[in-house]
PDB file of N, CA and C in Angstrom:
ATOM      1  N   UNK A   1       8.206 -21.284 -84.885  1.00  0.00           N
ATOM      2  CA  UNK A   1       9.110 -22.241 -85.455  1.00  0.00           C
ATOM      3  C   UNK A   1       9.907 -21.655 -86.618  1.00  0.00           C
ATOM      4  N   UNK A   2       9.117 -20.561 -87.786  1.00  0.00           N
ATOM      5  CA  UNK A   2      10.010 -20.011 -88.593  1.00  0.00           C
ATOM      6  C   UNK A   2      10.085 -18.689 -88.058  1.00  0.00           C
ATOM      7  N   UNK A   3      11.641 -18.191 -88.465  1.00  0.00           N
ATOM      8  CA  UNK A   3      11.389 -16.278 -88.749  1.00  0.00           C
ATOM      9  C   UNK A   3      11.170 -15.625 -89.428  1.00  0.00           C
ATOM     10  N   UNK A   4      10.891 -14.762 -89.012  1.00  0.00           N
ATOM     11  CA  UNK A   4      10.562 -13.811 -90.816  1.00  0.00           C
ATOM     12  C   UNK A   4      10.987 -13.232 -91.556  1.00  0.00           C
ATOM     13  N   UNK A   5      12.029 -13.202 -91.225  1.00  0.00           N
ATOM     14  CA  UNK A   5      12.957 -13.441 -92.558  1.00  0.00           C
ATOM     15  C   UNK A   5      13.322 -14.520 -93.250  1.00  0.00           C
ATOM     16  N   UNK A   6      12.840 -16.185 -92.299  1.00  0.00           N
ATOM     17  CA  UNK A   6      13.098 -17.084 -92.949  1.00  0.00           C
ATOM     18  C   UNK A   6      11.884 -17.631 -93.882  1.00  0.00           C
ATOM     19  N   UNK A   7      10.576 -17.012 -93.301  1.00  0.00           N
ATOM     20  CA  UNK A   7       9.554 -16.983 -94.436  1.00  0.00           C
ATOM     21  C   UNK A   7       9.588 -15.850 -95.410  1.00  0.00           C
ATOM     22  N   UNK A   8      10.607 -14.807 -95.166  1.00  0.00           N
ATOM     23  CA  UNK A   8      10.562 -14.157 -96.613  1.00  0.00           C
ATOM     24  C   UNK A   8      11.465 -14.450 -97.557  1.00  0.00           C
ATOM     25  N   UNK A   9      12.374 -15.253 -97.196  1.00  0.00           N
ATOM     26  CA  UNK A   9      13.551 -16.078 -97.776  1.00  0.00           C
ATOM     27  C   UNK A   9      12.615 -16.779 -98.911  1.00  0.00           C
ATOM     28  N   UNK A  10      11.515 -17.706 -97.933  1.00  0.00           N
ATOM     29  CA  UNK A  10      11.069 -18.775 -98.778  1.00  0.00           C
ATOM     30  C   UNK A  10      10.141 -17.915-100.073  1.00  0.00           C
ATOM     31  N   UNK A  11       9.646 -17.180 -99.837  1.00  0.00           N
ATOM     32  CA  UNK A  11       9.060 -16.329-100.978  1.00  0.00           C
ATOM     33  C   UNK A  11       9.879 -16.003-101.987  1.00  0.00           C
ATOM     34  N   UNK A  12      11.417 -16.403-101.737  1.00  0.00           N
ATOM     35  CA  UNK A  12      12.021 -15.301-103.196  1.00  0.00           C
ATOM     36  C   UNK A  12      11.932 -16.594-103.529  1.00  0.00           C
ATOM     37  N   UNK A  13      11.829 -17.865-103.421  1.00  0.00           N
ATOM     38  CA  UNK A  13      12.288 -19.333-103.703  1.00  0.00           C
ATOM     39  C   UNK A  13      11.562 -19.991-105.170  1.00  0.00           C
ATOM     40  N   UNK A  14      12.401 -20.391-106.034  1.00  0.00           N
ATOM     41  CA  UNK A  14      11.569 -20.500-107.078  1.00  0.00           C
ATOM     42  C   UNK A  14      10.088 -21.631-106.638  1.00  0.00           C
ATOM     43  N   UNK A  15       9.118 -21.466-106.986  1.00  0.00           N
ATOM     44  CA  UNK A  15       8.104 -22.247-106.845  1.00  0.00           C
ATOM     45  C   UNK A  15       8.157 -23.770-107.172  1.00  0.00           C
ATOM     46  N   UNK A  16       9.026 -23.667-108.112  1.00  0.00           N
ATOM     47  CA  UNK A  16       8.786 -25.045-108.927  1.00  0.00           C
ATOM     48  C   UNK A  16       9.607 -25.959-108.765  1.00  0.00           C
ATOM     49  N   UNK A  17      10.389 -25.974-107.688  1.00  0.00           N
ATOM     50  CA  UNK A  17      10.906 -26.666-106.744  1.00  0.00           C
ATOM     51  C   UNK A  17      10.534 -27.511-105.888  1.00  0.00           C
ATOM     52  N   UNK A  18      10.583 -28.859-105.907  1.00  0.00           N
ATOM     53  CA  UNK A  18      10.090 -29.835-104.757  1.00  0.00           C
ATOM     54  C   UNK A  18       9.803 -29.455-103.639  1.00  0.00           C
ATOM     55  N   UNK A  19      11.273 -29.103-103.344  1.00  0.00           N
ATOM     56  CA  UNK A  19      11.860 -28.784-102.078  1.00  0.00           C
ATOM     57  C   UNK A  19      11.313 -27.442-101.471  1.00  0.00           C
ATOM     58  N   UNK A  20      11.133 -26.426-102.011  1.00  0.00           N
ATOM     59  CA  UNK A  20      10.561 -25.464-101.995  1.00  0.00           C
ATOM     60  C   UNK A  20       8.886 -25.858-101.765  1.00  0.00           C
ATOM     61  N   UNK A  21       8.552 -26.024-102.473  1.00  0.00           N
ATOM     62  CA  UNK A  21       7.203 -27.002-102.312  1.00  0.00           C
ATOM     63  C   UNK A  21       6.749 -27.320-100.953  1.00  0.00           C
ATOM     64  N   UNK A  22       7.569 -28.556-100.347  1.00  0.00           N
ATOM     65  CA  UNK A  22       7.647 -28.974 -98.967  1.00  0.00           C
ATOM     66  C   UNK A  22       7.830 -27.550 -98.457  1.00  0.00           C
ATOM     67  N   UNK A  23       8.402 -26.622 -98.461  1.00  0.00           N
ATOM     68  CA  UNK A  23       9.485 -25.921 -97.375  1.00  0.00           C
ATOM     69  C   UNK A  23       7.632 -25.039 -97.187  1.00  0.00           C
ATOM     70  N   UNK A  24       7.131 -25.098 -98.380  1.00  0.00           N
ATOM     71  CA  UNK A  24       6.166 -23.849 -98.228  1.00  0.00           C
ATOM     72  C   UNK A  24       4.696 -24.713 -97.574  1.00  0.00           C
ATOM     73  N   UNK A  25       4.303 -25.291 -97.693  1.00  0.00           N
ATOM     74  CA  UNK A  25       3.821 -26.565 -97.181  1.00  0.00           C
ATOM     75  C   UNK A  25       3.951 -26.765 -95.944  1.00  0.00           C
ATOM     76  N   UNK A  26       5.027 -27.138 -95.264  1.00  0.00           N
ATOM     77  CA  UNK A  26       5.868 -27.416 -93.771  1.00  0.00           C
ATOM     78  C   UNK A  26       5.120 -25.889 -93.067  1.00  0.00           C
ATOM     79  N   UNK A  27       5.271 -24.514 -93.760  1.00  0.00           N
ATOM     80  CA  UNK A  27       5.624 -23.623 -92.699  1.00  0.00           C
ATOM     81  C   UNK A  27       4.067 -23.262 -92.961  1.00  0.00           C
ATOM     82  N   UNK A  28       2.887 -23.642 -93.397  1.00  0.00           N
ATOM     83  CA  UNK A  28       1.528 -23.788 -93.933  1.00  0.00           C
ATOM     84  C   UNK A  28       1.042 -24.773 -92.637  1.00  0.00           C
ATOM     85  N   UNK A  29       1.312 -25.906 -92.421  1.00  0.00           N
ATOM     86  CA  UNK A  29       1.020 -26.958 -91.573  1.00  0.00           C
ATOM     87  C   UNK A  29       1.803 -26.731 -90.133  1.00  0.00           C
ATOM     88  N   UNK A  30       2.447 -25.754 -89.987  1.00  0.00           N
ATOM     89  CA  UNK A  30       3.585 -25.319 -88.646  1.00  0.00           C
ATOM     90  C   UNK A  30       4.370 -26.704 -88.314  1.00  0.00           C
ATOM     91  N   UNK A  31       4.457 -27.101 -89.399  1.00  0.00           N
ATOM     92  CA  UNK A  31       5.641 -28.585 -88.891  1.00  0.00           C
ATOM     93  C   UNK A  31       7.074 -28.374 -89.227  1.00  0.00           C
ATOM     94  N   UNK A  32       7.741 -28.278 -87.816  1.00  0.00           N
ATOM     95  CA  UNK A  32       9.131 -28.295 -88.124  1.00  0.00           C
ATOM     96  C   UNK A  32      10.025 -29.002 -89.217  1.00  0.00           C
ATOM     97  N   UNK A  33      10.814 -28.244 -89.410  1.00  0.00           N
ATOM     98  CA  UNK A  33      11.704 -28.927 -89.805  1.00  0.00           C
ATOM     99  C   UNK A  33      12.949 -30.309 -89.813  1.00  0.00           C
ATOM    100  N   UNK A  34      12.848 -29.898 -88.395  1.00  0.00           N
ATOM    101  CA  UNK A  34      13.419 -31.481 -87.709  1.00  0.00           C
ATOM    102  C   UNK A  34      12.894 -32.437 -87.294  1.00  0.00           C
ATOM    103  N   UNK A  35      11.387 -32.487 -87.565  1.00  0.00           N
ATOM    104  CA  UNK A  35      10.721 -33.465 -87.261  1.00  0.00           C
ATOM    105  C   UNK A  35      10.462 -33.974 -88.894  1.00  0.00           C
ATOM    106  N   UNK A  36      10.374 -32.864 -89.760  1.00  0.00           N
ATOM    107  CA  UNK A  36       9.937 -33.504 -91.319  1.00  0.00           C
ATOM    108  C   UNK A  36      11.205 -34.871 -91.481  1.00  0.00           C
ATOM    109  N   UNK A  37      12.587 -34.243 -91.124  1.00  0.00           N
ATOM    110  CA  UNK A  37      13.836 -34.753 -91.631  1.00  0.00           C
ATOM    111  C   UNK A  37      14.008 -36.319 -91.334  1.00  0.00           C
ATOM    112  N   UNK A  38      12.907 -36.394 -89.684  1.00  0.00           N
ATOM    113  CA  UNK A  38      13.299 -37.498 -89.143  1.00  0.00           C
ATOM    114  C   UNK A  38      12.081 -38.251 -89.967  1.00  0.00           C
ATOM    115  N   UNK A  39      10.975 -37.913 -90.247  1.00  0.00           N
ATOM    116  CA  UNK A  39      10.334 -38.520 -91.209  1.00  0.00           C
ATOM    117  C   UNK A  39      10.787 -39.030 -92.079  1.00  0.00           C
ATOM    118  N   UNK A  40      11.136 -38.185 -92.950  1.00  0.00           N
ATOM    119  CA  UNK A  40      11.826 -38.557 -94.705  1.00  0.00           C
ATOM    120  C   UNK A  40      12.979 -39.264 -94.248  1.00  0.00           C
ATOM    121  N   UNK A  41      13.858 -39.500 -92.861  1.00  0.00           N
ATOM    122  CA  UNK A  41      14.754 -40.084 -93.205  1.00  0.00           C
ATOM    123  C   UNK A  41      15.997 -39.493 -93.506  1.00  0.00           C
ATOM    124  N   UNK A  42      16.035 -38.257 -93.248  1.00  0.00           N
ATOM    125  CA  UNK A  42      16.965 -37.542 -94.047  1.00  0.00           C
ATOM    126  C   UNK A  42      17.678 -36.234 -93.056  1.00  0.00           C
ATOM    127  N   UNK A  43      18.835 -35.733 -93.459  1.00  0.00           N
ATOM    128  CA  UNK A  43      19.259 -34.540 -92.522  1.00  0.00           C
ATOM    129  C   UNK A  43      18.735 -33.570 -92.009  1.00  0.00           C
ATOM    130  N   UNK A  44      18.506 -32.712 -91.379  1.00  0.00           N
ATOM    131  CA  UNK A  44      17.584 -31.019 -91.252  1.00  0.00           C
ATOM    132  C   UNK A  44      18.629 -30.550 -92.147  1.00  0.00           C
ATOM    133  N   UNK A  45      19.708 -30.886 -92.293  1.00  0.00           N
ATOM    134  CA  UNK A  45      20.244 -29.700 -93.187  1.00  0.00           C
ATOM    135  C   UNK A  45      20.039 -29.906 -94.497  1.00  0.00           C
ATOM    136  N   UNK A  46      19.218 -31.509 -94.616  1.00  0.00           N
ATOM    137  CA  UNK A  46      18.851 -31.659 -96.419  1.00  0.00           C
ATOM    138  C   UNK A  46      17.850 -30.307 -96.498  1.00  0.00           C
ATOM    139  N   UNK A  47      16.525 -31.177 -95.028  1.00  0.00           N
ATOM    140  CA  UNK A  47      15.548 -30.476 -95.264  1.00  0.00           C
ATOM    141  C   UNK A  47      15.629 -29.141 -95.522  1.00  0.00           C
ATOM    142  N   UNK A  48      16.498 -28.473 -94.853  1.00  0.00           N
ATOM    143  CA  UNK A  48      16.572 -27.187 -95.177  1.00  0.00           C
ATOM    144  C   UNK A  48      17.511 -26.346 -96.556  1.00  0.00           C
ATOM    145  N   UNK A  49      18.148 -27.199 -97.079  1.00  0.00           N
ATOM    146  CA  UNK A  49      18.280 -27.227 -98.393  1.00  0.00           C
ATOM    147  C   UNK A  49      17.450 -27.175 -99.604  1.00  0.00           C
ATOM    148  N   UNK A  50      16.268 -28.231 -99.293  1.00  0.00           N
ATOM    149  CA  UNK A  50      15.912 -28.337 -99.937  1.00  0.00           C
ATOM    150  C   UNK A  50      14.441 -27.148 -99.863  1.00  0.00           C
ATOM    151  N   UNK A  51      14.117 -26.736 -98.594  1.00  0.00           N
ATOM    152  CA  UNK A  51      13.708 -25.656 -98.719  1.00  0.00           C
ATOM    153  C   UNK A  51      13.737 -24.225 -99.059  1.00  0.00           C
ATOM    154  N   UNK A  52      15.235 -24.271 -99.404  1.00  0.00           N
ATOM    155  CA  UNK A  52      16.257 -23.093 -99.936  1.00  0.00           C
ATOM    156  C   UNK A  52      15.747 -23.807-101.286  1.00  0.00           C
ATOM    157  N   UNK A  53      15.239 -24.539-102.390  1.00  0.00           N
ATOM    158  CA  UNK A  53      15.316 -24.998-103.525  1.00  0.00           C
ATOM    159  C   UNK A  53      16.253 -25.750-104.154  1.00  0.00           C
ATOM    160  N   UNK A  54      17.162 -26.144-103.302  1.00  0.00           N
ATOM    161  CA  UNK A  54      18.495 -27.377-103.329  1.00  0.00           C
ATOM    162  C   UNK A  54      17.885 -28.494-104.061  1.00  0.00           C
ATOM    163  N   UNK A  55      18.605 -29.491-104.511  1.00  0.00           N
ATOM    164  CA  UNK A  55      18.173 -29.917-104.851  1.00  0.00           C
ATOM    165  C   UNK A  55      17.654 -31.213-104.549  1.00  0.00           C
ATOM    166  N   UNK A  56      16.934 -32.340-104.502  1.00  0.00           N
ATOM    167  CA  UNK A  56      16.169 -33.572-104.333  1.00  0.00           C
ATOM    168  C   UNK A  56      16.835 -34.641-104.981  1.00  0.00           C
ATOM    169  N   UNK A  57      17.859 -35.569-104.179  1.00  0.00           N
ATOM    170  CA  UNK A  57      17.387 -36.645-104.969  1.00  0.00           C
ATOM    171  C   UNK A  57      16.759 -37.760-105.655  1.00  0.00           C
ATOM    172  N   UNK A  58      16.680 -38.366-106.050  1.00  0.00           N
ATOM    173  CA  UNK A  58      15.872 -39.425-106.831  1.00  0.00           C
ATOM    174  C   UNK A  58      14.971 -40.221-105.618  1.00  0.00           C
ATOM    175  N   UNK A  59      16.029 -40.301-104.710  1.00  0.00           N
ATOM    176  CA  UNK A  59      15.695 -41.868-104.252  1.00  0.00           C
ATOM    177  C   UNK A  59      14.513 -41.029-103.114  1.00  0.00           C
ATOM    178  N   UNK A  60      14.600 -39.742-102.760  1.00  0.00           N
ATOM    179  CA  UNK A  60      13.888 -38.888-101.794  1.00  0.00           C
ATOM    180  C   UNK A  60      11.936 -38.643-102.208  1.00  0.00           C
ATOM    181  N   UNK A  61      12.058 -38.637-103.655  1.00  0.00           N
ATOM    182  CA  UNK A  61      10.917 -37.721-104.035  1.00  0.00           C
ATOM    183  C   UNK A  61       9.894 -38.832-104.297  1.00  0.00           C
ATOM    184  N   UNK A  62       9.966 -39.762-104.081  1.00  0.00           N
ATOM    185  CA  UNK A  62       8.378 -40.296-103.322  1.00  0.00           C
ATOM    186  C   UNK A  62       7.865 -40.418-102.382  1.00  0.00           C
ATOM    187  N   UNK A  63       8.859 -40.384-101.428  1.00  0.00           N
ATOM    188  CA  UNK A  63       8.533 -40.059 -99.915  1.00  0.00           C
ATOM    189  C   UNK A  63       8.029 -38.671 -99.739  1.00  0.00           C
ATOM    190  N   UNK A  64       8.541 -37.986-100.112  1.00  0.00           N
ATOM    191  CA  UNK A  64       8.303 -35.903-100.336  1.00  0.00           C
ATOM    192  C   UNK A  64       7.322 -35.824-101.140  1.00  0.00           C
ATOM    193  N   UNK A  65       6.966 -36.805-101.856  1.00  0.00           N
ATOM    194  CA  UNK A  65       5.226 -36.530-102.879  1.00  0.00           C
ATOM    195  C   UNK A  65       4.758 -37.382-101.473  1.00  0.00           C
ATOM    196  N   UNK A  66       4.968 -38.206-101.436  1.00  0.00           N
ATOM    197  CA  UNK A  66       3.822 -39.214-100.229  1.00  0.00           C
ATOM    198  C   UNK A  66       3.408 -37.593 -98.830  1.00  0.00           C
ATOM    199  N   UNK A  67       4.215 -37.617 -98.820  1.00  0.00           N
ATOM    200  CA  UNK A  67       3.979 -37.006 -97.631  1.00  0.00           C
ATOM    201  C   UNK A  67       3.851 -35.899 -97.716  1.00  0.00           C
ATOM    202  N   UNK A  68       3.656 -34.742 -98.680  1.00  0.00           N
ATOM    203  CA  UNK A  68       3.446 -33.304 -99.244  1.00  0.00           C
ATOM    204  C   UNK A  68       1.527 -33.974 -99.183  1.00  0.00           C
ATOM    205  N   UNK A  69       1.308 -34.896-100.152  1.00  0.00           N
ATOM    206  CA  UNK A  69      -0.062 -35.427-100.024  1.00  0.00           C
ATOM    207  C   UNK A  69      -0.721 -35.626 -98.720  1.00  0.00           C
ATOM    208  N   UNK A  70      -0.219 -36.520 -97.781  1.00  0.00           N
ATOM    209  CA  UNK A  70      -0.820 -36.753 -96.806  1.00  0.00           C
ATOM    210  C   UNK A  70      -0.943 -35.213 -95.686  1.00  0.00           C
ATOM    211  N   UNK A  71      -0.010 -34.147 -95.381  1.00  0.00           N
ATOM    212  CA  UNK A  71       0.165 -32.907 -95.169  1.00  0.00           C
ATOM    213  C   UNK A  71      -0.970 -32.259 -95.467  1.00  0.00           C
ATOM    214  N   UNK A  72      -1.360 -32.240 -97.012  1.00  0.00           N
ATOM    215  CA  UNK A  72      -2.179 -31.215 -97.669  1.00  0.00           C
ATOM    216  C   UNK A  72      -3.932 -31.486 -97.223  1.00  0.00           C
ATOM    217  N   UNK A  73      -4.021 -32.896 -97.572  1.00  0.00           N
ATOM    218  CA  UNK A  73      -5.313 -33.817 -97.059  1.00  0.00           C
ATOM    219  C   UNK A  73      -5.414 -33.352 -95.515  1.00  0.00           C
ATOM    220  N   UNK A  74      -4.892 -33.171 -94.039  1.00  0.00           N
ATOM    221  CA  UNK A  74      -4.685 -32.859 -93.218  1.00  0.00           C
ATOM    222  C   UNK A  74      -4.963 -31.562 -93.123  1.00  0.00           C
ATOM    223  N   UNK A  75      -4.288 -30.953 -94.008  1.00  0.00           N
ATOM    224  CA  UNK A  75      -4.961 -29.544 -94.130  1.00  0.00           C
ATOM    225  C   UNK A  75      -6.233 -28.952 -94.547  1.00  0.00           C
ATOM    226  N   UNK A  76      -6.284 -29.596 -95.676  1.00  0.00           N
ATOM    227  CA  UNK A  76      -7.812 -29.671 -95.713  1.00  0.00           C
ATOM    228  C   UNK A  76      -8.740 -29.568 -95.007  1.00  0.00           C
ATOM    229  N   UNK A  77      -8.276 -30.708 -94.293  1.00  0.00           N
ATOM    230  CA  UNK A  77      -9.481 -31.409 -93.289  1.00  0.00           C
ATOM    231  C   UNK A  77     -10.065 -30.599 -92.173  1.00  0.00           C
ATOM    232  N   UNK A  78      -8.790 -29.490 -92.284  1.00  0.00           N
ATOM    233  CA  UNK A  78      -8.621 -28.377 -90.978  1.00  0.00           C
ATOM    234  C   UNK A  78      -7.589 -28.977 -89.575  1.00  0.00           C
ATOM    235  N   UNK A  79      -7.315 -30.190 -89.987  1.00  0.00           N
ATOM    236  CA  UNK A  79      -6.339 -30.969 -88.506  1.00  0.00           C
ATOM    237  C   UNK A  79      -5.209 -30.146 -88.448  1.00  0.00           C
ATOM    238  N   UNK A  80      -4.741 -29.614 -89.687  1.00  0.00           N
ATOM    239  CA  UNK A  80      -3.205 -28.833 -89.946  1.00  0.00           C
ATOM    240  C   UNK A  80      -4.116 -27.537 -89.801  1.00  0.00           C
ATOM    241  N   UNK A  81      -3.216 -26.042 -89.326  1.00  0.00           N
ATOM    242  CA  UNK A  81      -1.698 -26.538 -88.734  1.00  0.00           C
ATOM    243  C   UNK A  81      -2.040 -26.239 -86.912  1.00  0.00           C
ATOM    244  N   UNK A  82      -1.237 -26.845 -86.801  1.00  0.00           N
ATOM    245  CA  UNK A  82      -1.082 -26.891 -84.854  1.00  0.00           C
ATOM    246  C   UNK A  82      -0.196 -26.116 -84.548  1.00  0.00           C
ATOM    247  N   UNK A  83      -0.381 -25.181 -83.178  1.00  0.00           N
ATOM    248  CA  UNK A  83      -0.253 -24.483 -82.729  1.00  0.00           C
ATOM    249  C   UNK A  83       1.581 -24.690 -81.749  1.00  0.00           C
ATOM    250  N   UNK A  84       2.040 -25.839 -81.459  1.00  0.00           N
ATOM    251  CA  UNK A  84       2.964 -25.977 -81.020  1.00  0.00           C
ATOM    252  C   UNK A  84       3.842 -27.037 -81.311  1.00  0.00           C
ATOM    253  N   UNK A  85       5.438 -27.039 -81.041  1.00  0.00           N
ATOM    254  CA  UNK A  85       6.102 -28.179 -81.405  1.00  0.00           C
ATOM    255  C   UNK A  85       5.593 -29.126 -81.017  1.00  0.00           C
ATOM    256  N   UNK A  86       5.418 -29.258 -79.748  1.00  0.00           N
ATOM    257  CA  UNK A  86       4.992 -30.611 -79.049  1.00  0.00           C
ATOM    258  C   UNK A  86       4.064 -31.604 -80.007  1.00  0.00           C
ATOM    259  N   UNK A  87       2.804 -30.726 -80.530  1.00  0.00           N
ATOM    260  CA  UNK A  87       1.423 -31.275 -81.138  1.00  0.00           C
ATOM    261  C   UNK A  87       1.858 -31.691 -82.101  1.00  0.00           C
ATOM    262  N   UNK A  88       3.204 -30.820 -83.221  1.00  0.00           N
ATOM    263  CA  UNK A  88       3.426 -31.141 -84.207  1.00  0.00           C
ATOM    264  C   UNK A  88       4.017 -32.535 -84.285  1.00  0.00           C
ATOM    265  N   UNK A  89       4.887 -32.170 -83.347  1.00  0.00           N
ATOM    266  CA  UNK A  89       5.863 -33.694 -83.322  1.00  0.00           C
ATOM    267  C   UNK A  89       4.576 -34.962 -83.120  1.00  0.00           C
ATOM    268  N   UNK A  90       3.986 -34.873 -81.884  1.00  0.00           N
ATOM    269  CA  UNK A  90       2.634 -35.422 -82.122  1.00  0.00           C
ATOM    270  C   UNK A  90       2.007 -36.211 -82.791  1.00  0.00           C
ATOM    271  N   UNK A  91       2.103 -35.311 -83.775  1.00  0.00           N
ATOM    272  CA  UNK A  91       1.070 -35.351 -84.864  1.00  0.00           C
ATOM    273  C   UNK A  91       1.801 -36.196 -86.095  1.00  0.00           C
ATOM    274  N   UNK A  92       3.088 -36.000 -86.271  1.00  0.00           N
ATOM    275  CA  UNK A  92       3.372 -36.623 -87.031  1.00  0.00           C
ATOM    276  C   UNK A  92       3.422 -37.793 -87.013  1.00  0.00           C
ATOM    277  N   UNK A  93       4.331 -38.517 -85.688  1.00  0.00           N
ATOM    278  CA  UNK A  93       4.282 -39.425 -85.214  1.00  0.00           C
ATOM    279  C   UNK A  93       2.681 -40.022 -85.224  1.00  0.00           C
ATOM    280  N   UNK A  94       2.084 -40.128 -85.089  1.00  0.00           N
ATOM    281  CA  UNK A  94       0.443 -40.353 -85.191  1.00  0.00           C
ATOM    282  C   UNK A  94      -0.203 -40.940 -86.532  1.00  0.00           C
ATOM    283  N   UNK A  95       0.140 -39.733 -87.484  1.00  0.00           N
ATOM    284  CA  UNK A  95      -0.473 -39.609 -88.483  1.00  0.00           C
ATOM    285  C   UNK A  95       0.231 -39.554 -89.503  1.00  0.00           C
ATOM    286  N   UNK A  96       1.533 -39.289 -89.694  1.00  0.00           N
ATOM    287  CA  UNK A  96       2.531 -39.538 -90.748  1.00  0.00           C
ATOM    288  C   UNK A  96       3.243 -40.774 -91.260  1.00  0.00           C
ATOM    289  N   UNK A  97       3.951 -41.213 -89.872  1.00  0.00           N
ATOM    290  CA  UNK A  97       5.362 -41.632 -89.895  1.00  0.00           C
ATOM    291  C   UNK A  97       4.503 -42.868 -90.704  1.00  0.00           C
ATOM    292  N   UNK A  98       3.562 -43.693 -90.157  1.00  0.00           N
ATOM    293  CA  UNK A  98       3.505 -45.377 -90.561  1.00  0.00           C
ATOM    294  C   UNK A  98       2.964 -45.329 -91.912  1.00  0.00           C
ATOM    295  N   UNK A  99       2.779 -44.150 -92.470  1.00  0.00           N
ATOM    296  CA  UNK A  99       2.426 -43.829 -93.838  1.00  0.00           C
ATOM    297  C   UNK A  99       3.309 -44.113 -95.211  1.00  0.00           C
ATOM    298  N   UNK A 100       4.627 -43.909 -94.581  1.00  0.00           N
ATOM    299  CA  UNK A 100       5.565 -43.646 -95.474  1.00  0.00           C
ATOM    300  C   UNK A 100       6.256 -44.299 -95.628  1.00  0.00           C
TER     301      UNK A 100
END
C-alpha cells in the first residue's frame, strides 16, 4: 500500500505533527489511505497532506485523536496491522467507522 520512498518521505516528516502522526500510525496498522479519508470524512488528498505534515484543521482533530486512539488500542491488541486492502477496508468498516 506504501512505497519506499513514500515511507522514507514520512521519516524526514516533523514528528510533532498530527497529521504526520496519523500518516505514521496508518502505515504501522497497513490502513490505506483512502479508506482513512472516507472515515474522517475528508479528501485522500487532505489525508495525504496531512501526512506530508500539512496542516489540520480545527474542526478535523477530534476525529484524528478519536481514531489515532482507537488504531493504536487495535494495535495493541495485535488485531492491527492486516495483511491486505480488502481486510483493511474490512476492518475499518467493522471496527472504526460507528466509532466516530
Amino acid at each position: 500500500m506504501y512505497t519506499e520512498k513514500y515511507l522514507r518521505d514520512l521519516q524526514d516528516c516533523n514528528p510533532m505533527r498530527l497529521g504526520v502522526q496519523l500518516g505514521r500510525l496508518c502505515v504501522s496498522a497497513n490502513l490505506p489511505p483512502s479508506e482513512v479519508a472516507k472515515v474522517l470524512d475528508v479528501s485522500r488528498m487532505s489525508v495525504y497532506n496531512w501526512f506530508k505534515g500539512g496542516a489540520v484543521r480545527s474542526k478535523n482533530v477530534d476525529r484524528i485523536e478519536i481514531f489515532m486512539r482507537l488504531v493504536s488500542d487495535y494495535i495493541k491488541s495485535e488485531d492491527l496491522p492486516l495483511q491486505s486492502y480488502k481486510e483493511s477496508k474490512q476492518f475499518i468498516k467493522e471496527h472504526i467507522l460507528g466509532k466516530l
